[in-house]
C-alpha atoms as a PDB file:
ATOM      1  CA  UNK A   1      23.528  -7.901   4.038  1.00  0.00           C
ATOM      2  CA  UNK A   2      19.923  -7.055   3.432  1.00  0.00           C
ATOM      3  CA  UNK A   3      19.232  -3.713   1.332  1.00  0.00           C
ATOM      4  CA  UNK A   4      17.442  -0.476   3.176  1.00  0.00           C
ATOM      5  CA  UNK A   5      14.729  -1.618   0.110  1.00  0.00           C
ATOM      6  CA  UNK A   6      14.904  -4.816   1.533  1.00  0.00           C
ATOM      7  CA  UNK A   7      14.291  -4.421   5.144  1.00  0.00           C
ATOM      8  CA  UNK A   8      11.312  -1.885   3.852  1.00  0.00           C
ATOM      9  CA  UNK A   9      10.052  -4.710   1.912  1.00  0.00           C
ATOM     10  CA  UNK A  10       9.748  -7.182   5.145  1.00  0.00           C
ATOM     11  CA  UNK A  11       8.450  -4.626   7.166  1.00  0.00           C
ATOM     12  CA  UNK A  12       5.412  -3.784   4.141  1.00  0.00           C
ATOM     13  CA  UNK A  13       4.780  -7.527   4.186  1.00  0.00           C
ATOM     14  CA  UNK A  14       4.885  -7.735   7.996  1.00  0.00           C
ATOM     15  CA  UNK A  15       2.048  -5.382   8.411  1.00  0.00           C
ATOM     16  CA  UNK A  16      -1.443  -6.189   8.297  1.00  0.00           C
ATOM     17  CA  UNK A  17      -2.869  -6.054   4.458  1.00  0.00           C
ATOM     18  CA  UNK A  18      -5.434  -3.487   5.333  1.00  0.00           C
ATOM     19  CA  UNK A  19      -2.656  -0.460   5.502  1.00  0.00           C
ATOM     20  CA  UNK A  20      -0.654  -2.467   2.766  1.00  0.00           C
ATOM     21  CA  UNK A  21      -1.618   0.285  -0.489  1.00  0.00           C
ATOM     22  CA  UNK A  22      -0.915   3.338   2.011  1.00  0.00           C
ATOM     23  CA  UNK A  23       2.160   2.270   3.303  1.00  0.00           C
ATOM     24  CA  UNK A  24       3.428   0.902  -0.131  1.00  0.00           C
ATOM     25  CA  UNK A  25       2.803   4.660  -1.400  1.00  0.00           C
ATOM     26  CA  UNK A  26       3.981   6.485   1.371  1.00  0.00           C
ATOM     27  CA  UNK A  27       7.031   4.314   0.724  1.00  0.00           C
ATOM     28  CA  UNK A  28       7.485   5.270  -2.556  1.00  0.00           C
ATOM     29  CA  UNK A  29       7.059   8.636  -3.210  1.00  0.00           C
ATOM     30  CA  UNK A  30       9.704   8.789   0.086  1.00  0.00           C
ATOM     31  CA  UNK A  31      12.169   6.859  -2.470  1.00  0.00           C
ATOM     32  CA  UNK A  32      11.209   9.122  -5.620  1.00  0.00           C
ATOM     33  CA  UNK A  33      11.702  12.324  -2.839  1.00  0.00           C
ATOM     34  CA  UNK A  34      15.305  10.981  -2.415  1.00  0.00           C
ATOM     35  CA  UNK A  35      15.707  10.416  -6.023  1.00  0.00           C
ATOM     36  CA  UNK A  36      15.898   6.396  -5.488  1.00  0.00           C
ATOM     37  CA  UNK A  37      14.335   5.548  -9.171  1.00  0.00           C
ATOM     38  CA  UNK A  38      15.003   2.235  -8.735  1.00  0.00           C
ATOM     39  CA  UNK A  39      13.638   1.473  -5.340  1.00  0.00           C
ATOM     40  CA  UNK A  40      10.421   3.377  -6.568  1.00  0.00           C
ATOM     41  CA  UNK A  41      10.089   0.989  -9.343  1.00  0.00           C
ATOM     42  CA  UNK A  42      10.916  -1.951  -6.621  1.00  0.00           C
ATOM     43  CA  UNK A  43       8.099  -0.805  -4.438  1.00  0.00           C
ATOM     44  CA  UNK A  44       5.344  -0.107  -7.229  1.00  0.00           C
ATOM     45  CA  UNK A  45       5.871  -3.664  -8.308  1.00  0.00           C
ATOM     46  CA  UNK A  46       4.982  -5.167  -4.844  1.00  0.00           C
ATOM     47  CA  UNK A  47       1.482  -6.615  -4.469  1.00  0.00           C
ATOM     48  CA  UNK A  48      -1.210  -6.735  -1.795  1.00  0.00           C
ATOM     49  CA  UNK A  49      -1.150  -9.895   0.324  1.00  0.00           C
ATOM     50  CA  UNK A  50      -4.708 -11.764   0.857  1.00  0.00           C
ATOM     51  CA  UNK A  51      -4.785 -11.865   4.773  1.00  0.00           C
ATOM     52  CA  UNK A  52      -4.091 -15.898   4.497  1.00  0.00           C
ATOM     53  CA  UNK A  53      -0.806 -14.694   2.739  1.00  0.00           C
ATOM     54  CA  UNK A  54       0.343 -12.463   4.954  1.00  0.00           C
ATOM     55  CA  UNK A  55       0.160 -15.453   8.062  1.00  0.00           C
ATOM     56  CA  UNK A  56       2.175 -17.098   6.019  1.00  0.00           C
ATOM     57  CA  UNK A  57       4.541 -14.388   5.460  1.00  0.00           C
ATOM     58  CA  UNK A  58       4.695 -13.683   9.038  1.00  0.00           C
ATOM     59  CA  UNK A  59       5.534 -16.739  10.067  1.00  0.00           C
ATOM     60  CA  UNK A  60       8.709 -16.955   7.199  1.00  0.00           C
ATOM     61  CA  UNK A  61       9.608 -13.541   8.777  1.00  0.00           C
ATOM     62  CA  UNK A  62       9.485 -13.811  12.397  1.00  0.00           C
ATOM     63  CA  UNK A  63       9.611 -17.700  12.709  1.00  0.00           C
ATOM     64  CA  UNK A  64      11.969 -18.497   9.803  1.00  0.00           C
ATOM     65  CA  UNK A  65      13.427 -21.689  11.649  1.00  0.00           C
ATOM     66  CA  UNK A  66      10.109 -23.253  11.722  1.00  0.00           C
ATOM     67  CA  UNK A  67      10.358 -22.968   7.801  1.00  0.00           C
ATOM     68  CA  UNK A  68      13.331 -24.682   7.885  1.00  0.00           C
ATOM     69  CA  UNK A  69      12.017 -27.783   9.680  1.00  0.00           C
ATOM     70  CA  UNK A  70       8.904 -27.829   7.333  1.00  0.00           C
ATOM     71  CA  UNK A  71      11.270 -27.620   4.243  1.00  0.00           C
ATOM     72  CA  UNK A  72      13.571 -30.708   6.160  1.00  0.00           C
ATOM     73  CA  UNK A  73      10.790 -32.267   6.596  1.00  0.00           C
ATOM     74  CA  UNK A  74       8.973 -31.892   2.670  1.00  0.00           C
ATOM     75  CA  UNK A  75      12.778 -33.452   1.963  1.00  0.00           C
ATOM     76  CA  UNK A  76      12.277 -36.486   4.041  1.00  0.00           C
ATOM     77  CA  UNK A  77       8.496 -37.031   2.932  1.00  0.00           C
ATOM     78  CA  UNK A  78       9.756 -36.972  -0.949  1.00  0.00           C
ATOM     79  CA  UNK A  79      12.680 -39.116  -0.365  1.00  0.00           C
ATOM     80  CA  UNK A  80       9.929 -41.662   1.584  1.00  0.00           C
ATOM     81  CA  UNK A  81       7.734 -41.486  -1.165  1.00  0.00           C
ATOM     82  CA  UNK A  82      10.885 -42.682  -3.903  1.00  0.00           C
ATOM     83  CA  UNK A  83      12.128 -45.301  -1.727  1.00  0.00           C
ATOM     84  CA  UNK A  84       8.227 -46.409  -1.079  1.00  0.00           C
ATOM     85  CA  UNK A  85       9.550 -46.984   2.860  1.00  0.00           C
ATOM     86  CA  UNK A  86       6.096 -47.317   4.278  1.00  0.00           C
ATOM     87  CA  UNK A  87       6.454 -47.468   7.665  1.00  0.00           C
ATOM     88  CA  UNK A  88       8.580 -44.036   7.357  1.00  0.00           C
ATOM     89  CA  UNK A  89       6.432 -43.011   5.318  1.00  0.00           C
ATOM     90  CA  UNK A  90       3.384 -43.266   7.498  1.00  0.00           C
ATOM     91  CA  UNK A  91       5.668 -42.130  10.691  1.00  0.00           C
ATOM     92  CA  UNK A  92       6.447 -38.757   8.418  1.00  0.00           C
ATOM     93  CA  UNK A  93       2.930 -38.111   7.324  1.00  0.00           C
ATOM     94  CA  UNK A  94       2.163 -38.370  11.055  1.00  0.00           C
ATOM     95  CA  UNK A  95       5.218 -35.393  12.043  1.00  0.00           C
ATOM     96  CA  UNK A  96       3.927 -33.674   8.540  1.00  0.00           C
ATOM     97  CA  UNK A  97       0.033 -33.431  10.649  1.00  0.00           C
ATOM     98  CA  UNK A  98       1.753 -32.395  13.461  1.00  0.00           C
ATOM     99  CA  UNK A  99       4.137 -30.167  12.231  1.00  0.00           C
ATOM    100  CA  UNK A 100       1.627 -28.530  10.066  1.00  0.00           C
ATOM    101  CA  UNK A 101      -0.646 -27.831  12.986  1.00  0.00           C
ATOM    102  CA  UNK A 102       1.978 -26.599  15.059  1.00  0.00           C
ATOM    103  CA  UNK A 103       2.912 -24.027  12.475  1.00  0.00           C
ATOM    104  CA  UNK A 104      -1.163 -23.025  11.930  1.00  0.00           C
ATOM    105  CA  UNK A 105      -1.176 -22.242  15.789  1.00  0.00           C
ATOM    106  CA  UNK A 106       2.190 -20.064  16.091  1.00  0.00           C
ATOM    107  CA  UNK A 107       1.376 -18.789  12.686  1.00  0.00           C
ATOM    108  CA  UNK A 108      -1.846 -17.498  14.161  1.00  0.00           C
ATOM    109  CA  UNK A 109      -0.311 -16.081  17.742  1.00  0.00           C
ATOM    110  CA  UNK A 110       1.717 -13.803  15.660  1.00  0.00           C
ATOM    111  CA  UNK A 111      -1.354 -12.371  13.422  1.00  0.00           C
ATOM    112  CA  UNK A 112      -2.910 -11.827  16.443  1.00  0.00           C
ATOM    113  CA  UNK A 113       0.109 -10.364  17.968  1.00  0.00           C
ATOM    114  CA  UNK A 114       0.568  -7.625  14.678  1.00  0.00           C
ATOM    115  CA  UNK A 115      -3.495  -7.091  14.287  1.00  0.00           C
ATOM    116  CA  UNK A 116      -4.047  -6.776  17.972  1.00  0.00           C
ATOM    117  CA  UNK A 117      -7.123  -8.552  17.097  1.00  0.00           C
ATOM    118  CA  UNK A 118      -8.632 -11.738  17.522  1.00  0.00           C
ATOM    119  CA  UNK A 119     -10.660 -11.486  14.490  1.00  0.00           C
ATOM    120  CA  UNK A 120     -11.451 -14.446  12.345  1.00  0.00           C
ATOM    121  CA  UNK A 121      -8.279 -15.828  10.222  1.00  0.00           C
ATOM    122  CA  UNK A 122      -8.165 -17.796   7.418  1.00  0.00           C
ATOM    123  CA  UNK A 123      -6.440 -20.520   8.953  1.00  0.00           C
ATOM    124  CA  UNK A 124      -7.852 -23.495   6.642  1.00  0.00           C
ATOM    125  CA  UNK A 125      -5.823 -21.343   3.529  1.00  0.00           C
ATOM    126  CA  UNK A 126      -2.864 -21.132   6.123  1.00  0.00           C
ATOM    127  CA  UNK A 127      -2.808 -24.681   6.593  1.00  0.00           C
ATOM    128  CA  UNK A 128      -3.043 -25.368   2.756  1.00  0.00           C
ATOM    129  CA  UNK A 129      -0.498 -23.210   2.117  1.00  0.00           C
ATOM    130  CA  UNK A 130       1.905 -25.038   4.490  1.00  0.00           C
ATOM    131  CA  UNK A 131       0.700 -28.176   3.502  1.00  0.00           C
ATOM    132  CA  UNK A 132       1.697 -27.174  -0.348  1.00  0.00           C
ATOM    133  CA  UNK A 133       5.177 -26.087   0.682  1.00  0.00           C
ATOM    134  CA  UNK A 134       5.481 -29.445   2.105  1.00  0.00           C
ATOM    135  CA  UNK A 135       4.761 -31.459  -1.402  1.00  0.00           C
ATOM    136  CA  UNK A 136       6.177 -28.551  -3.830  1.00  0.00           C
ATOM    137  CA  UNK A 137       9.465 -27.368  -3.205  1.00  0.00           C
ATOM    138  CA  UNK A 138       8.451 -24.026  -5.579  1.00  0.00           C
ATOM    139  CA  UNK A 139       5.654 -23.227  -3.021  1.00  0.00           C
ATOM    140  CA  UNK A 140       8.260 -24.073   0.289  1.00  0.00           C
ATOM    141  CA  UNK A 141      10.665 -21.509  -1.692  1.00  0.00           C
ATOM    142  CA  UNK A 142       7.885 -18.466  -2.138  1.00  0.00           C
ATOM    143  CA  UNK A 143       6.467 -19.029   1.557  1.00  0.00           C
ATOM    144  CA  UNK A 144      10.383 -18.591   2.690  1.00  0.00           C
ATOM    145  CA  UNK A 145      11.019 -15.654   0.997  1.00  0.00           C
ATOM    146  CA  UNK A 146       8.267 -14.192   3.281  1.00  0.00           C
ATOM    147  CA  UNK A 147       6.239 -12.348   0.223  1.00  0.00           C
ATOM    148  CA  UNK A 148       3.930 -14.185  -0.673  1.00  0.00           C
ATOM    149  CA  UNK A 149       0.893 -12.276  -2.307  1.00  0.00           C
ATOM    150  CA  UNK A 150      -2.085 -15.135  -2.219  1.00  0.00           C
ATOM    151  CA  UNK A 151      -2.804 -18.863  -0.639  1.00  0.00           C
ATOM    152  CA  UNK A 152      -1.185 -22.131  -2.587  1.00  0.00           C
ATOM    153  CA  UNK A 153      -3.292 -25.621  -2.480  1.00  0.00           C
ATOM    154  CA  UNK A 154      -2.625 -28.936  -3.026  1.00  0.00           C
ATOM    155  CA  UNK A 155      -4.167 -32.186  -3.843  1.00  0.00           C
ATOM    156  CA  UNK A 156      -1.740 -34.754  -2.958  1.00  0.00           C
ATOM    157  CA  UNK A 157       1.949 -35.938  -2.031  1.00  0.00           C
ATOM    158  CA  UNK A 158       3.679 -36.535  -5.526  1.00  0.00           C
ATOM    159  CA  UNK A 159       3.444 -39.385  -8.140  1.00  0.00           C
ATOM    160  CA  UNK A 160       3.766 -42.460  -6.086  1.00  0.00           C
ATOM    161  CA  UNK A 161       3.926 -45.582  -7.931  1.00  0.00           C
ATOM    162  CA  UNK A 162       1.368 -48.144  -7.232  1.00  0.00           C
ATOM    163  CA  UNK A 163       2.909 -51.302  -6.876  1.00  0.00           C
ATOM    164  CA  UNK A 164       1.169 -54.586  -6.280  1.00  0.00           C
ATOM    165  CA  UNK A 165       1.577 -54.460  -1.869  1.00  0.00           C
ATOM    166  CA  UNK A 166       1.713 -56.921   0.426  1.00  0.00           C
ATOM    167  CA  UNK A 167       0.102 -57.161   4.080  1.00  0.00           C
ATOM    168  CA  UNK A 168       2.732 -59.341   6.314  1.00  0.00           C
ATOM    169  CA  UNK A 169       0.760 -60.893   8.921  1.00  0.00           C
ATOM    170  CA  UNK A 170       3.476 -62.521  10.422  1.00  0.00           C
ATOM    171  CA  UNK A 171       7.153 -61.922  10.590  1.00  0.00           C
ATOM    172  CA  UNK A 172       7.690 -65.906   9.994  1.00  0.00           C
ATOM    173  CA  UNK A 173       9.232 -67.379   6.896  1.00  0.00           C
ATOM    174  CA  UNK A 174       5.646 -68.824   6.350  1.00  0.00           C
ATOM    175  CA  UNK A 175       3.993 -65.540   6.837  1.00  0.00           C
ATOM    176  CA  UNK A 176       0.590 -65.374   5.465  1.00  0.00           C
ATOM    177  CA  UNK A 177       1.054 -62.338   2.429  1.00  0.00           C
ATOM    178  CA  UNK A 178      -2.008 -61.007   1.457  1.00  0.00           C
ATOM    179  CA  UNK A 179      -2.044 -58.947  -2.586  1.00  0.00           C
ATOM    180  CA  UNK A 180      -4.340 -56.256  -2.719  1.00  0.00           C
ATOM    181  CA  UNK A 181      -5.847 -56.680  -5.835  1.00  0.00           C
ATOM    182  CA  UNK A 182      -5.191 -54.238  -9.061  1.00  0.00           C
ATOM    183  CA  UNK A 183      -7.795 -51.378  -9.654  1.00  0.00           C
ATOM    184  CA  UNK A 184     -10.160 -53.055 -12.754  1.00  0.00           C
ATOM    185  CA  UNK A 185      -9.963 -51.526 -16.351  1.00  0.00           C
ATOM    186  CA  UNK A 186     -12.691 -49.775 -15.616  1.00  0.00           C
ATOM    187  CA  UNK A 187     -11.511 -47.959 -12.576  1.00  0.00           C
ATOM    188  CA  UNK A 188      -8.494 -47.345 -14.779  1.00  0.00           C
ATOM    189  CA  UNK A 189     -10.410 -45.515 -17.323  1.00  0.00           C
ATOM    190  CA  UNK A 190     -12.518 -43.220 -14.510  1.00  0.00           C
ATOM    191  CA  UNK A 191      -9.059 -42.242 -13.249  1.00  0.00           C
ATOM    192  CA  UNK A 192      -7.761 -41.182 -16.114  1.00  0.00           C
ATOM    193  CA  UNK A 193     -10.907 -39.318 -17.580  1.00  0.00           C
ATOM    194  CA  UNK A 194     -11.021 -37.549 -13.865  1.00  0.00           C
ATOM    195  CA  UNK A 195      -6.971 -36.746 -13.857  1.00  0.00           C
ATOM    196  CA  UNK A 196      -7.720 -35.276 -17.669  1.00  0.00           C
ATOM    197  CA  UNK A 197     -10.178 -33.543 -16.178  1.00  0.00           C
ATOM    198  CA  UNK A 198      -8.519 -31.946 -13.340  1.00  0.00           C
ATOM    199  CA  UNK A 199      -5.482 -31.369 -15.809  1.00  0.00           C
ATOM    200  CA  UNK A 200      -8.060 -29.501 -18.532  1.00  0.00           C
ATOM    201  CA  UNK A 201      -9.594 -27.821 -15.339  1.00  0.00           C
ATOM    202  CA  UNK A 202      -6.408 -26.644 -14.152  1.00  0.00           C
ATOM    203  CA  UNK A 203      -5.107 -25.510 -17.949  1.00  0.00           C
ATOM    204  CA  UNK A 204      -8.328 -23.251 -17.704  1.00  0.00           C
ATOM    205  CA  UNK A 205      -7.762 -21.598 -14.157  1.00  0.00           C
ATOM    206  CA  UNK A 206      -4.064 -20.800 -15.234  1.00  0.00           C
ATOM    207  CA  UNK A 207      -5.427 -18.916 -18.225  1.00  0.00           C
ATOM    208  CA  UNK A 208      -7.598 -17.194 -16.017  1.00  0.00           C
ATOM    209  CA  UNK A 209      -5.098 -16.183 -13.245  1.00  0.00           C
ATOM    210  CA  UNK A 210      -2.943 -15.701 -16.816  1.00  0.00           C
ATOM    211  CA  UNK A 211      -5.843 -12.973 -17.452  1.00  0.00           C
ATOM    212  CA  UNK A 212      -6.631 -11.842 -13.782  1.00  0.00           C
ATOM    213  CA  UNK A 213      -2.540 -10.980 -13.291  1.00  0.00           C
ATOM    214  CA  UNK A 214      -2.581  -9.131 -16.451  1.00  0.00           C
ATOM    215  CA  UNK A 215      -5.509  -6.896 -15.549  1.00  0.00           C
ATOM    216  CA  UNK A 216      -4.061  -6.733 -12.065  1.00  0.00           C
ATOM    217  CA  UNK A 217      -1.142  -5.104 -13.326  1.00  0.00           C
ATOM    218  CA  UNK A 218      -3.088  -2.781 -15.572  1.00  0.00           C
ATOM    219  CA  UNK A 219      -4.495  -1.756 -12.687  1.00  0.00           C
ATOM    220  CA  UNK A 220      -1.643  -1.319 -11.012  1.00  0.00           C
ATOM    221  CA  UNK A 221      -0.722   0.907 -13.393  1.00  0.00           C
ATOM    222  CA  UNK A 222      -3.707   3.091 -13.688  1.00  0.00           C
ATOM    223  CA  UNK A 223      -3.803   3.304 -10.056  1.00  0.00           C
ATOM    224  CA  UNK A 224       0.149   4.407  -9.657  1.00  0.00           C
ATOM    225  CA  UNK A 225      -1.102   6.941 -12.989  1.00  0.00           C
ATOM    226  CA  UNK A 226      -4.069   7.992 -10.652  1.00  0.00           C
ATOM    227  CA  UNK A 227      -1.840   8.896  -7.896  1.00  0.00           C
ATOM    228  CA  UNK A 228       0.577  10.956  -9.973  1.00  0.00           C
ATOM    229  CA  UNK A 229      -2.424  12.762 -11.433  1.00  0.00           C
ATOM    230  CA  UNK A 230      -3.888  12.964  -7.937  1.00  0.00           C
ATOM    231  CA  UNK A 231      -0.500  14.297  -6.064  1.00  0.00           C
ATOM    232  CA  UNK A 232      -0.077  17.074  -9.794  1.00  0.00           C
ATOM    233  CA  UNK A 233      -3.261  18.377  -9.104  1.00  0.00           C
ATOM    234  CA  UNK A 234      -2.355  18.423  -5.012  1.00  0.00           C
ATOM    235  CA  UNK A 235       0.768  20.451  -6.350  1.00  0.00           C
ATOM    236  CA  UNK A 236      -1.315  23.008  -8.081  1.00  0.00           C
ATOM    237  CA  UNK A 237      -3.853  23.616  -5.471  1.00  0.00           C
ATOM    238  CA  UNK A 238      -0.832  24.406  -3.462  1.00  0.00           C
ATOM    239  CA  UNK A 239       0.415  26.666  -5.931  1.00  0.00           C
ATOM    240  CA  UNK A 240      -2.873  28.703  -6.076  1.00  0.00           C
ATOM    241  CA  UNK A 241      -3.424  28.887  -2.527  1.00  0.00           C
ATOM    242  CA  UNK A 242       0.244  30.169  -1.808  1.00  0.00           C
ATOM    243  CA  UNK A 243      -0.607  33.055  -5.158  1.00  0.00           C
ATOM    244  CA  UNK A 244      -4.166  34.129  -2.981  1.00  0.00           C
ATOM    245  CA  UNK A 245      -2.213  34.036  -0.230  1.00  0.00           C
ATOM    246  CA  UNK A 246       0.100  36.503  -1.882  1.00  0.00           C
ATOM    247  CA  UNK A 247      -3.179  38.255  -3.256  1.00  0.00           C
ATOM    248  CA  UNK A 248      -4.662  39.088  -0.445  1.00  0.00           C
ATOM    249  CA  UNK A 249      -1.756  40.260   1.649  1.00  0.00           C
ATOM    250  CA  UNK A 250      -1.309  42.776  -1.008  1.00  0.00           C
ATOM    251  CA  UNK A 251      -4.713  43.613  -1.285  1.00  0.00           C
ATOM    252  CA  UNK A 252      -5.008  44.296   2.161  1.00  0.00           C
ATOM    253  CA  UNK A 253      -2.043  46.711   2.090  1.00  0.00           C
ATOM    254  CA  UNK A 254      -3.416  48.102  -0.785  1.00  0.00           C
ATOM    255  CA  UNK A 255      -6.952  48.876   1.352  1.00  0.00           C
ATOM    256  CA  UNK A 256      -4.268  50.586   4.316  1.00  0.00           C
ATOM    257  CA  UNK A 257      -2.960  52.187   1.238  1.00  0.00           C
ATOM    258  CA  UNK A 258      -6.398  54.128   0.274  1.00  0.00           C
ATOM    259  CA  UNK A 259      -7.412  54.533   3.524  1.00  0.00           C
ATOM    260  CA  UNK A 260      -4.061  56.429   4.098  1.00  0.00           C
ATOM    261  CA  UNK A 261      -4.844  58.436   1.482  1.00  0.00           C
ATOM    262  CA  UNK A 262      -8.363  59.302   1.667  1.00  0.00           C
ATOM    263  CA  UNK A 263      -7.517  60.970   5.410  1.00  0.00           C
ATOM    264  CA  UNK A 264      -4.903  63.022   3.825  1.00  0.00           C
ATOM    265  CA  UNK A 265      -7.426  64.186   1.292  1.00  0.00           C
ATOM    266  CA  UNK A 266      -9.767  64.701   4.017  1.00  0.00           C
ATOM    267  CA  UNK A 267      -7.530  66.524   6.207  1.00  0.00           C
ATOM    268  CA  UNK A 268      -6.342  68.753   2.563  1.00  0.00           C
ATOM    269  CA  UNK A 269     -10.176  69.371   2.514  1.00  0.00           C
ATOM    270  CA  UNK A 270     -10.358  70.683   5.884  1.00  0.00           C
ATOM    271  CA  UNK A 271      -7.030  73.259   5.493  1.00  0.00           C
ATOM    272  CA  UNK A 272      -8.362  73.947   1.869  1.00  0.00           C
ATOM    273  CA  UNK A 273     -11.752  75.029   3.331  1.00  0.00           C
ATOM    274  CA  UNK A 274     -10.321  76.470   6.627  1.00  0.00           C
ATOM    275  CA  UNK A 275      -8.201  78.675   4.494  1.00  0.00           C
ATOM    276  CA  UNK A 276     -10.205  79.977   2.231  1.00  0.00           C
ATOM    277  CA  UNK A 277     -12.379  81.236   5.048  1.00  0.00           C
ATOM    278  CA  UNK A 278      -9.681  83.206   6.470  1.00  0.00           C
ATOM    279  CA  UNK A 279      -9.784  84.677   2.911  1.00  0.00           C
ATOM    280  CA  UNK A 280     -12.700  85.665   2.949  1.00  0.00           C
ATOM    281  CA  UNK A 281     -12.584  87.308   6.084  1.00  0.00           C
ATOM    282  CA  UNK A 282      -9.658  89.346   5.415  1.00  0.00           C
ATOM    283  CA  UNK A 283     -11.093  90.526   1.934  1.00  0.00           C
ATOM    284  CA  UNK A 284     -14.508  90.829   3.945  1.00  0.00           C
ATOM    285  CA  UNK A 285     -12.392  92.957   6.483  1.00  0.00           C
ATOM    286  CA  UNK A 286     -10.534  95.321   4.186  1.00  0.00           C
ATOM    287  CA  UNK A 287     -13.623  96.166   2.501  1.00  0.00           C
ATOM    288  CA  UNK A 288     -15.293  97.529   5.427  1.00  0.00           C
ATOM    289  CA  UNK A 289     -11.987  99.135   6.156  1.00  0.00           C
ATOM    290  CA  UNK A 290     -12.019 101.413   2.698  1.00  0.00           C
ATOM    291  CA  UNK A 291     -15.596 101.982   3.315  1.00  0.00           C
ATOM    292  CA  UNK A 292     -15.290 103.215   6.835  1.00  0.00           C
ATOM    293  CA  UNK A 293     -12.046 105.759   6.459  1.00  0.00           C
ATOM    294  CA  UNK A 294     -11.758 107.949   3.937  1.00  0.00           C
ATOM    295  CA  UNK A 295      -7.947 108.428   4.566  1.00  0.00           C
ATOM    296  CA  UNK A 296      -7.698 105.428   3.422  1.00  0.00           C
ATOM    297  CA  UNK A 297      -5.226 105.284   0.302  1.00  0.00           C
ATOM    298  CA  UNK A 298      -7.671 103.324  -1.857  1.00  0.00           C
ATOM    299  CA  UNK A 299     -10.553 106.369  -0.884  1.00  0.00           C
ATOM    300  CA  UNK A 300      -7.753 108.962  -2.265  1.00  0.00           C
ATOM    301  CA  UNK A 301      -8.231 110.455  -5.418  1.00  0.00           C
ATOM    302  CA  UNK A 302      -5.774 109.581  -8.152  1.00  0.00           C
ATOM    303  CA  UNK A 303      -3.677 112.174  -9.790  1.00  0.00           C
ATOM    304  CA  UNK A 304      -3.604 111.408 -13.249  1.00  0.00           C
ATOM    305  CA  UNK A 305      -1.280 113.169 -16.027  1.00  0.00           C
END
């Protein structure tokens, strides 16, 4: 039964490549959040299709028994091309044409289904690639596993022998037979300088997807380091915005606070003063008192000893 990783995996691959990178991080720091380590790692290690590979990888995920007949059929084509069965062999190549187109035309129905666009597809590179699953069993086992990151190619069906054939122009015992002749020294020599050439050529582009993969992944990894540092710095914005938060509510209970106050000094102020006027006018009050009445005990002389 297919893992939770694993169903996330088809759906990432399902998707259009454009939302690929936002979906594959979304995914991941949802794993880290439920402390899946290991599916993190699973998903960080997942690369972004080209838009011919993701055809293809529809096509293994939503049409997988189509896959099958193109893998039946690479079988048949190989075991054709051993057993040098020419007539099957030219009857195969004909279903392999067919076959191959049919798969190009569902294969694009179903990007056009997921894009919701009839924008311009690749569909040479999608017809390659099905047309290198059919002579490679490798590539027929990547484009079933529905992941597959970037087109394949290929030049040609296998190492056929060349043996000296015959044209039967008659099915009579006295049938005329007609030899094709043997390619000349010469033509020898050309063939063998261009297949060391395509062999030296081909040396030189695997050191240099050798050196693109490695800088891919060191980008990768700068990238996934970007994010963290990206999503940290995220955190502590956060932070500081929830402490001025904090700030300001006191701050603003601290204005109440003084405002509070400063009325109750105000209103002190106003007692304070209103007080010490009723001071004054008693004091102002007794004085004309004693100077009015001369009964009036502080007017009395003092008897002194």
């Amino acid at each position: 039964m297919p893992s939770v990783t694993d169903e996330l995996i088809q759906r990432l691959y399902s998707e259009p490549p454009d939302g690929f990178v936002a979906a594959r991080t979304a995914a991941i720091n949802e794993a880290k959040q439920a402390g899946d380590r290991e599916a993190a790692k699973r998903l960080a290690a997942l690369k972004k299709p080209t838009v011919a590979a993701w055809v293809v990888n529809l096509l293994a995920l939503r049409r997988p028994e189509l896959i099958e007949e193109l893998v039946e059929l690479s079988s048949a084509l190989r075991e054709a091309q051993r057993g040098l069965q020419g007539d099957q062999l030219r009857e195969l190549t004909a279903q392999r044409r067919q076959v191959v187109s049919a798969l190009v035309a569902a294969a694009r129905r179903l990007a056009v289904e997921a894009s919701g666009s009839g924008a311009k597809l690749p569909l040479g590179e999608v017809e390659a690639t099905l047309t290198a699953a059919l002579a490679e069993p490798e590539v027929a086992a990547q484009v079933r596993t529905g992941r597959l990151i970037r087109a394949a190619s290929y030049a040609g069906f296998g190492e056929v022998p060349r043996p000296r054939l015959r044209l039967v122009t008659d099915e009579d015992e006295d049938a005329e037979v007609v030899e094709f002749p043997q390619p000349s020294s010469r033509e020898r020599t050309a063939a063998e300088k261009r297949r060391r050439e395509v062999e030296q050529r081909e040396r030189e582009l695997r050191r240099e997807l050798s050196a693109a993969q490695a800088a891919e992944r060191r980008a990768d990894e700068q990238l996934e380091k970007a994010e963290a540092a990206e999503r940290d710095a995220e955190h502590l914005v956060e932070d500081l915005d929830a402490e001025l938060a904090e700030l300001e509510r006191r701050r603003t209970e601290a204005q109440a606070d003084v405002a509070r106050r400063k009325q109750a000094r105000r209103t002190a102020e106003r007692e304070t003063a209103a007080a010490r006027r009723q001071v004054g006018d008693v004091q102002a009050a007794l004085e004309d008192l004693e100077t009015d009445d001369p009964d009036c005990p502080s007017n009395r002389p003092t008897n002194r000893p």
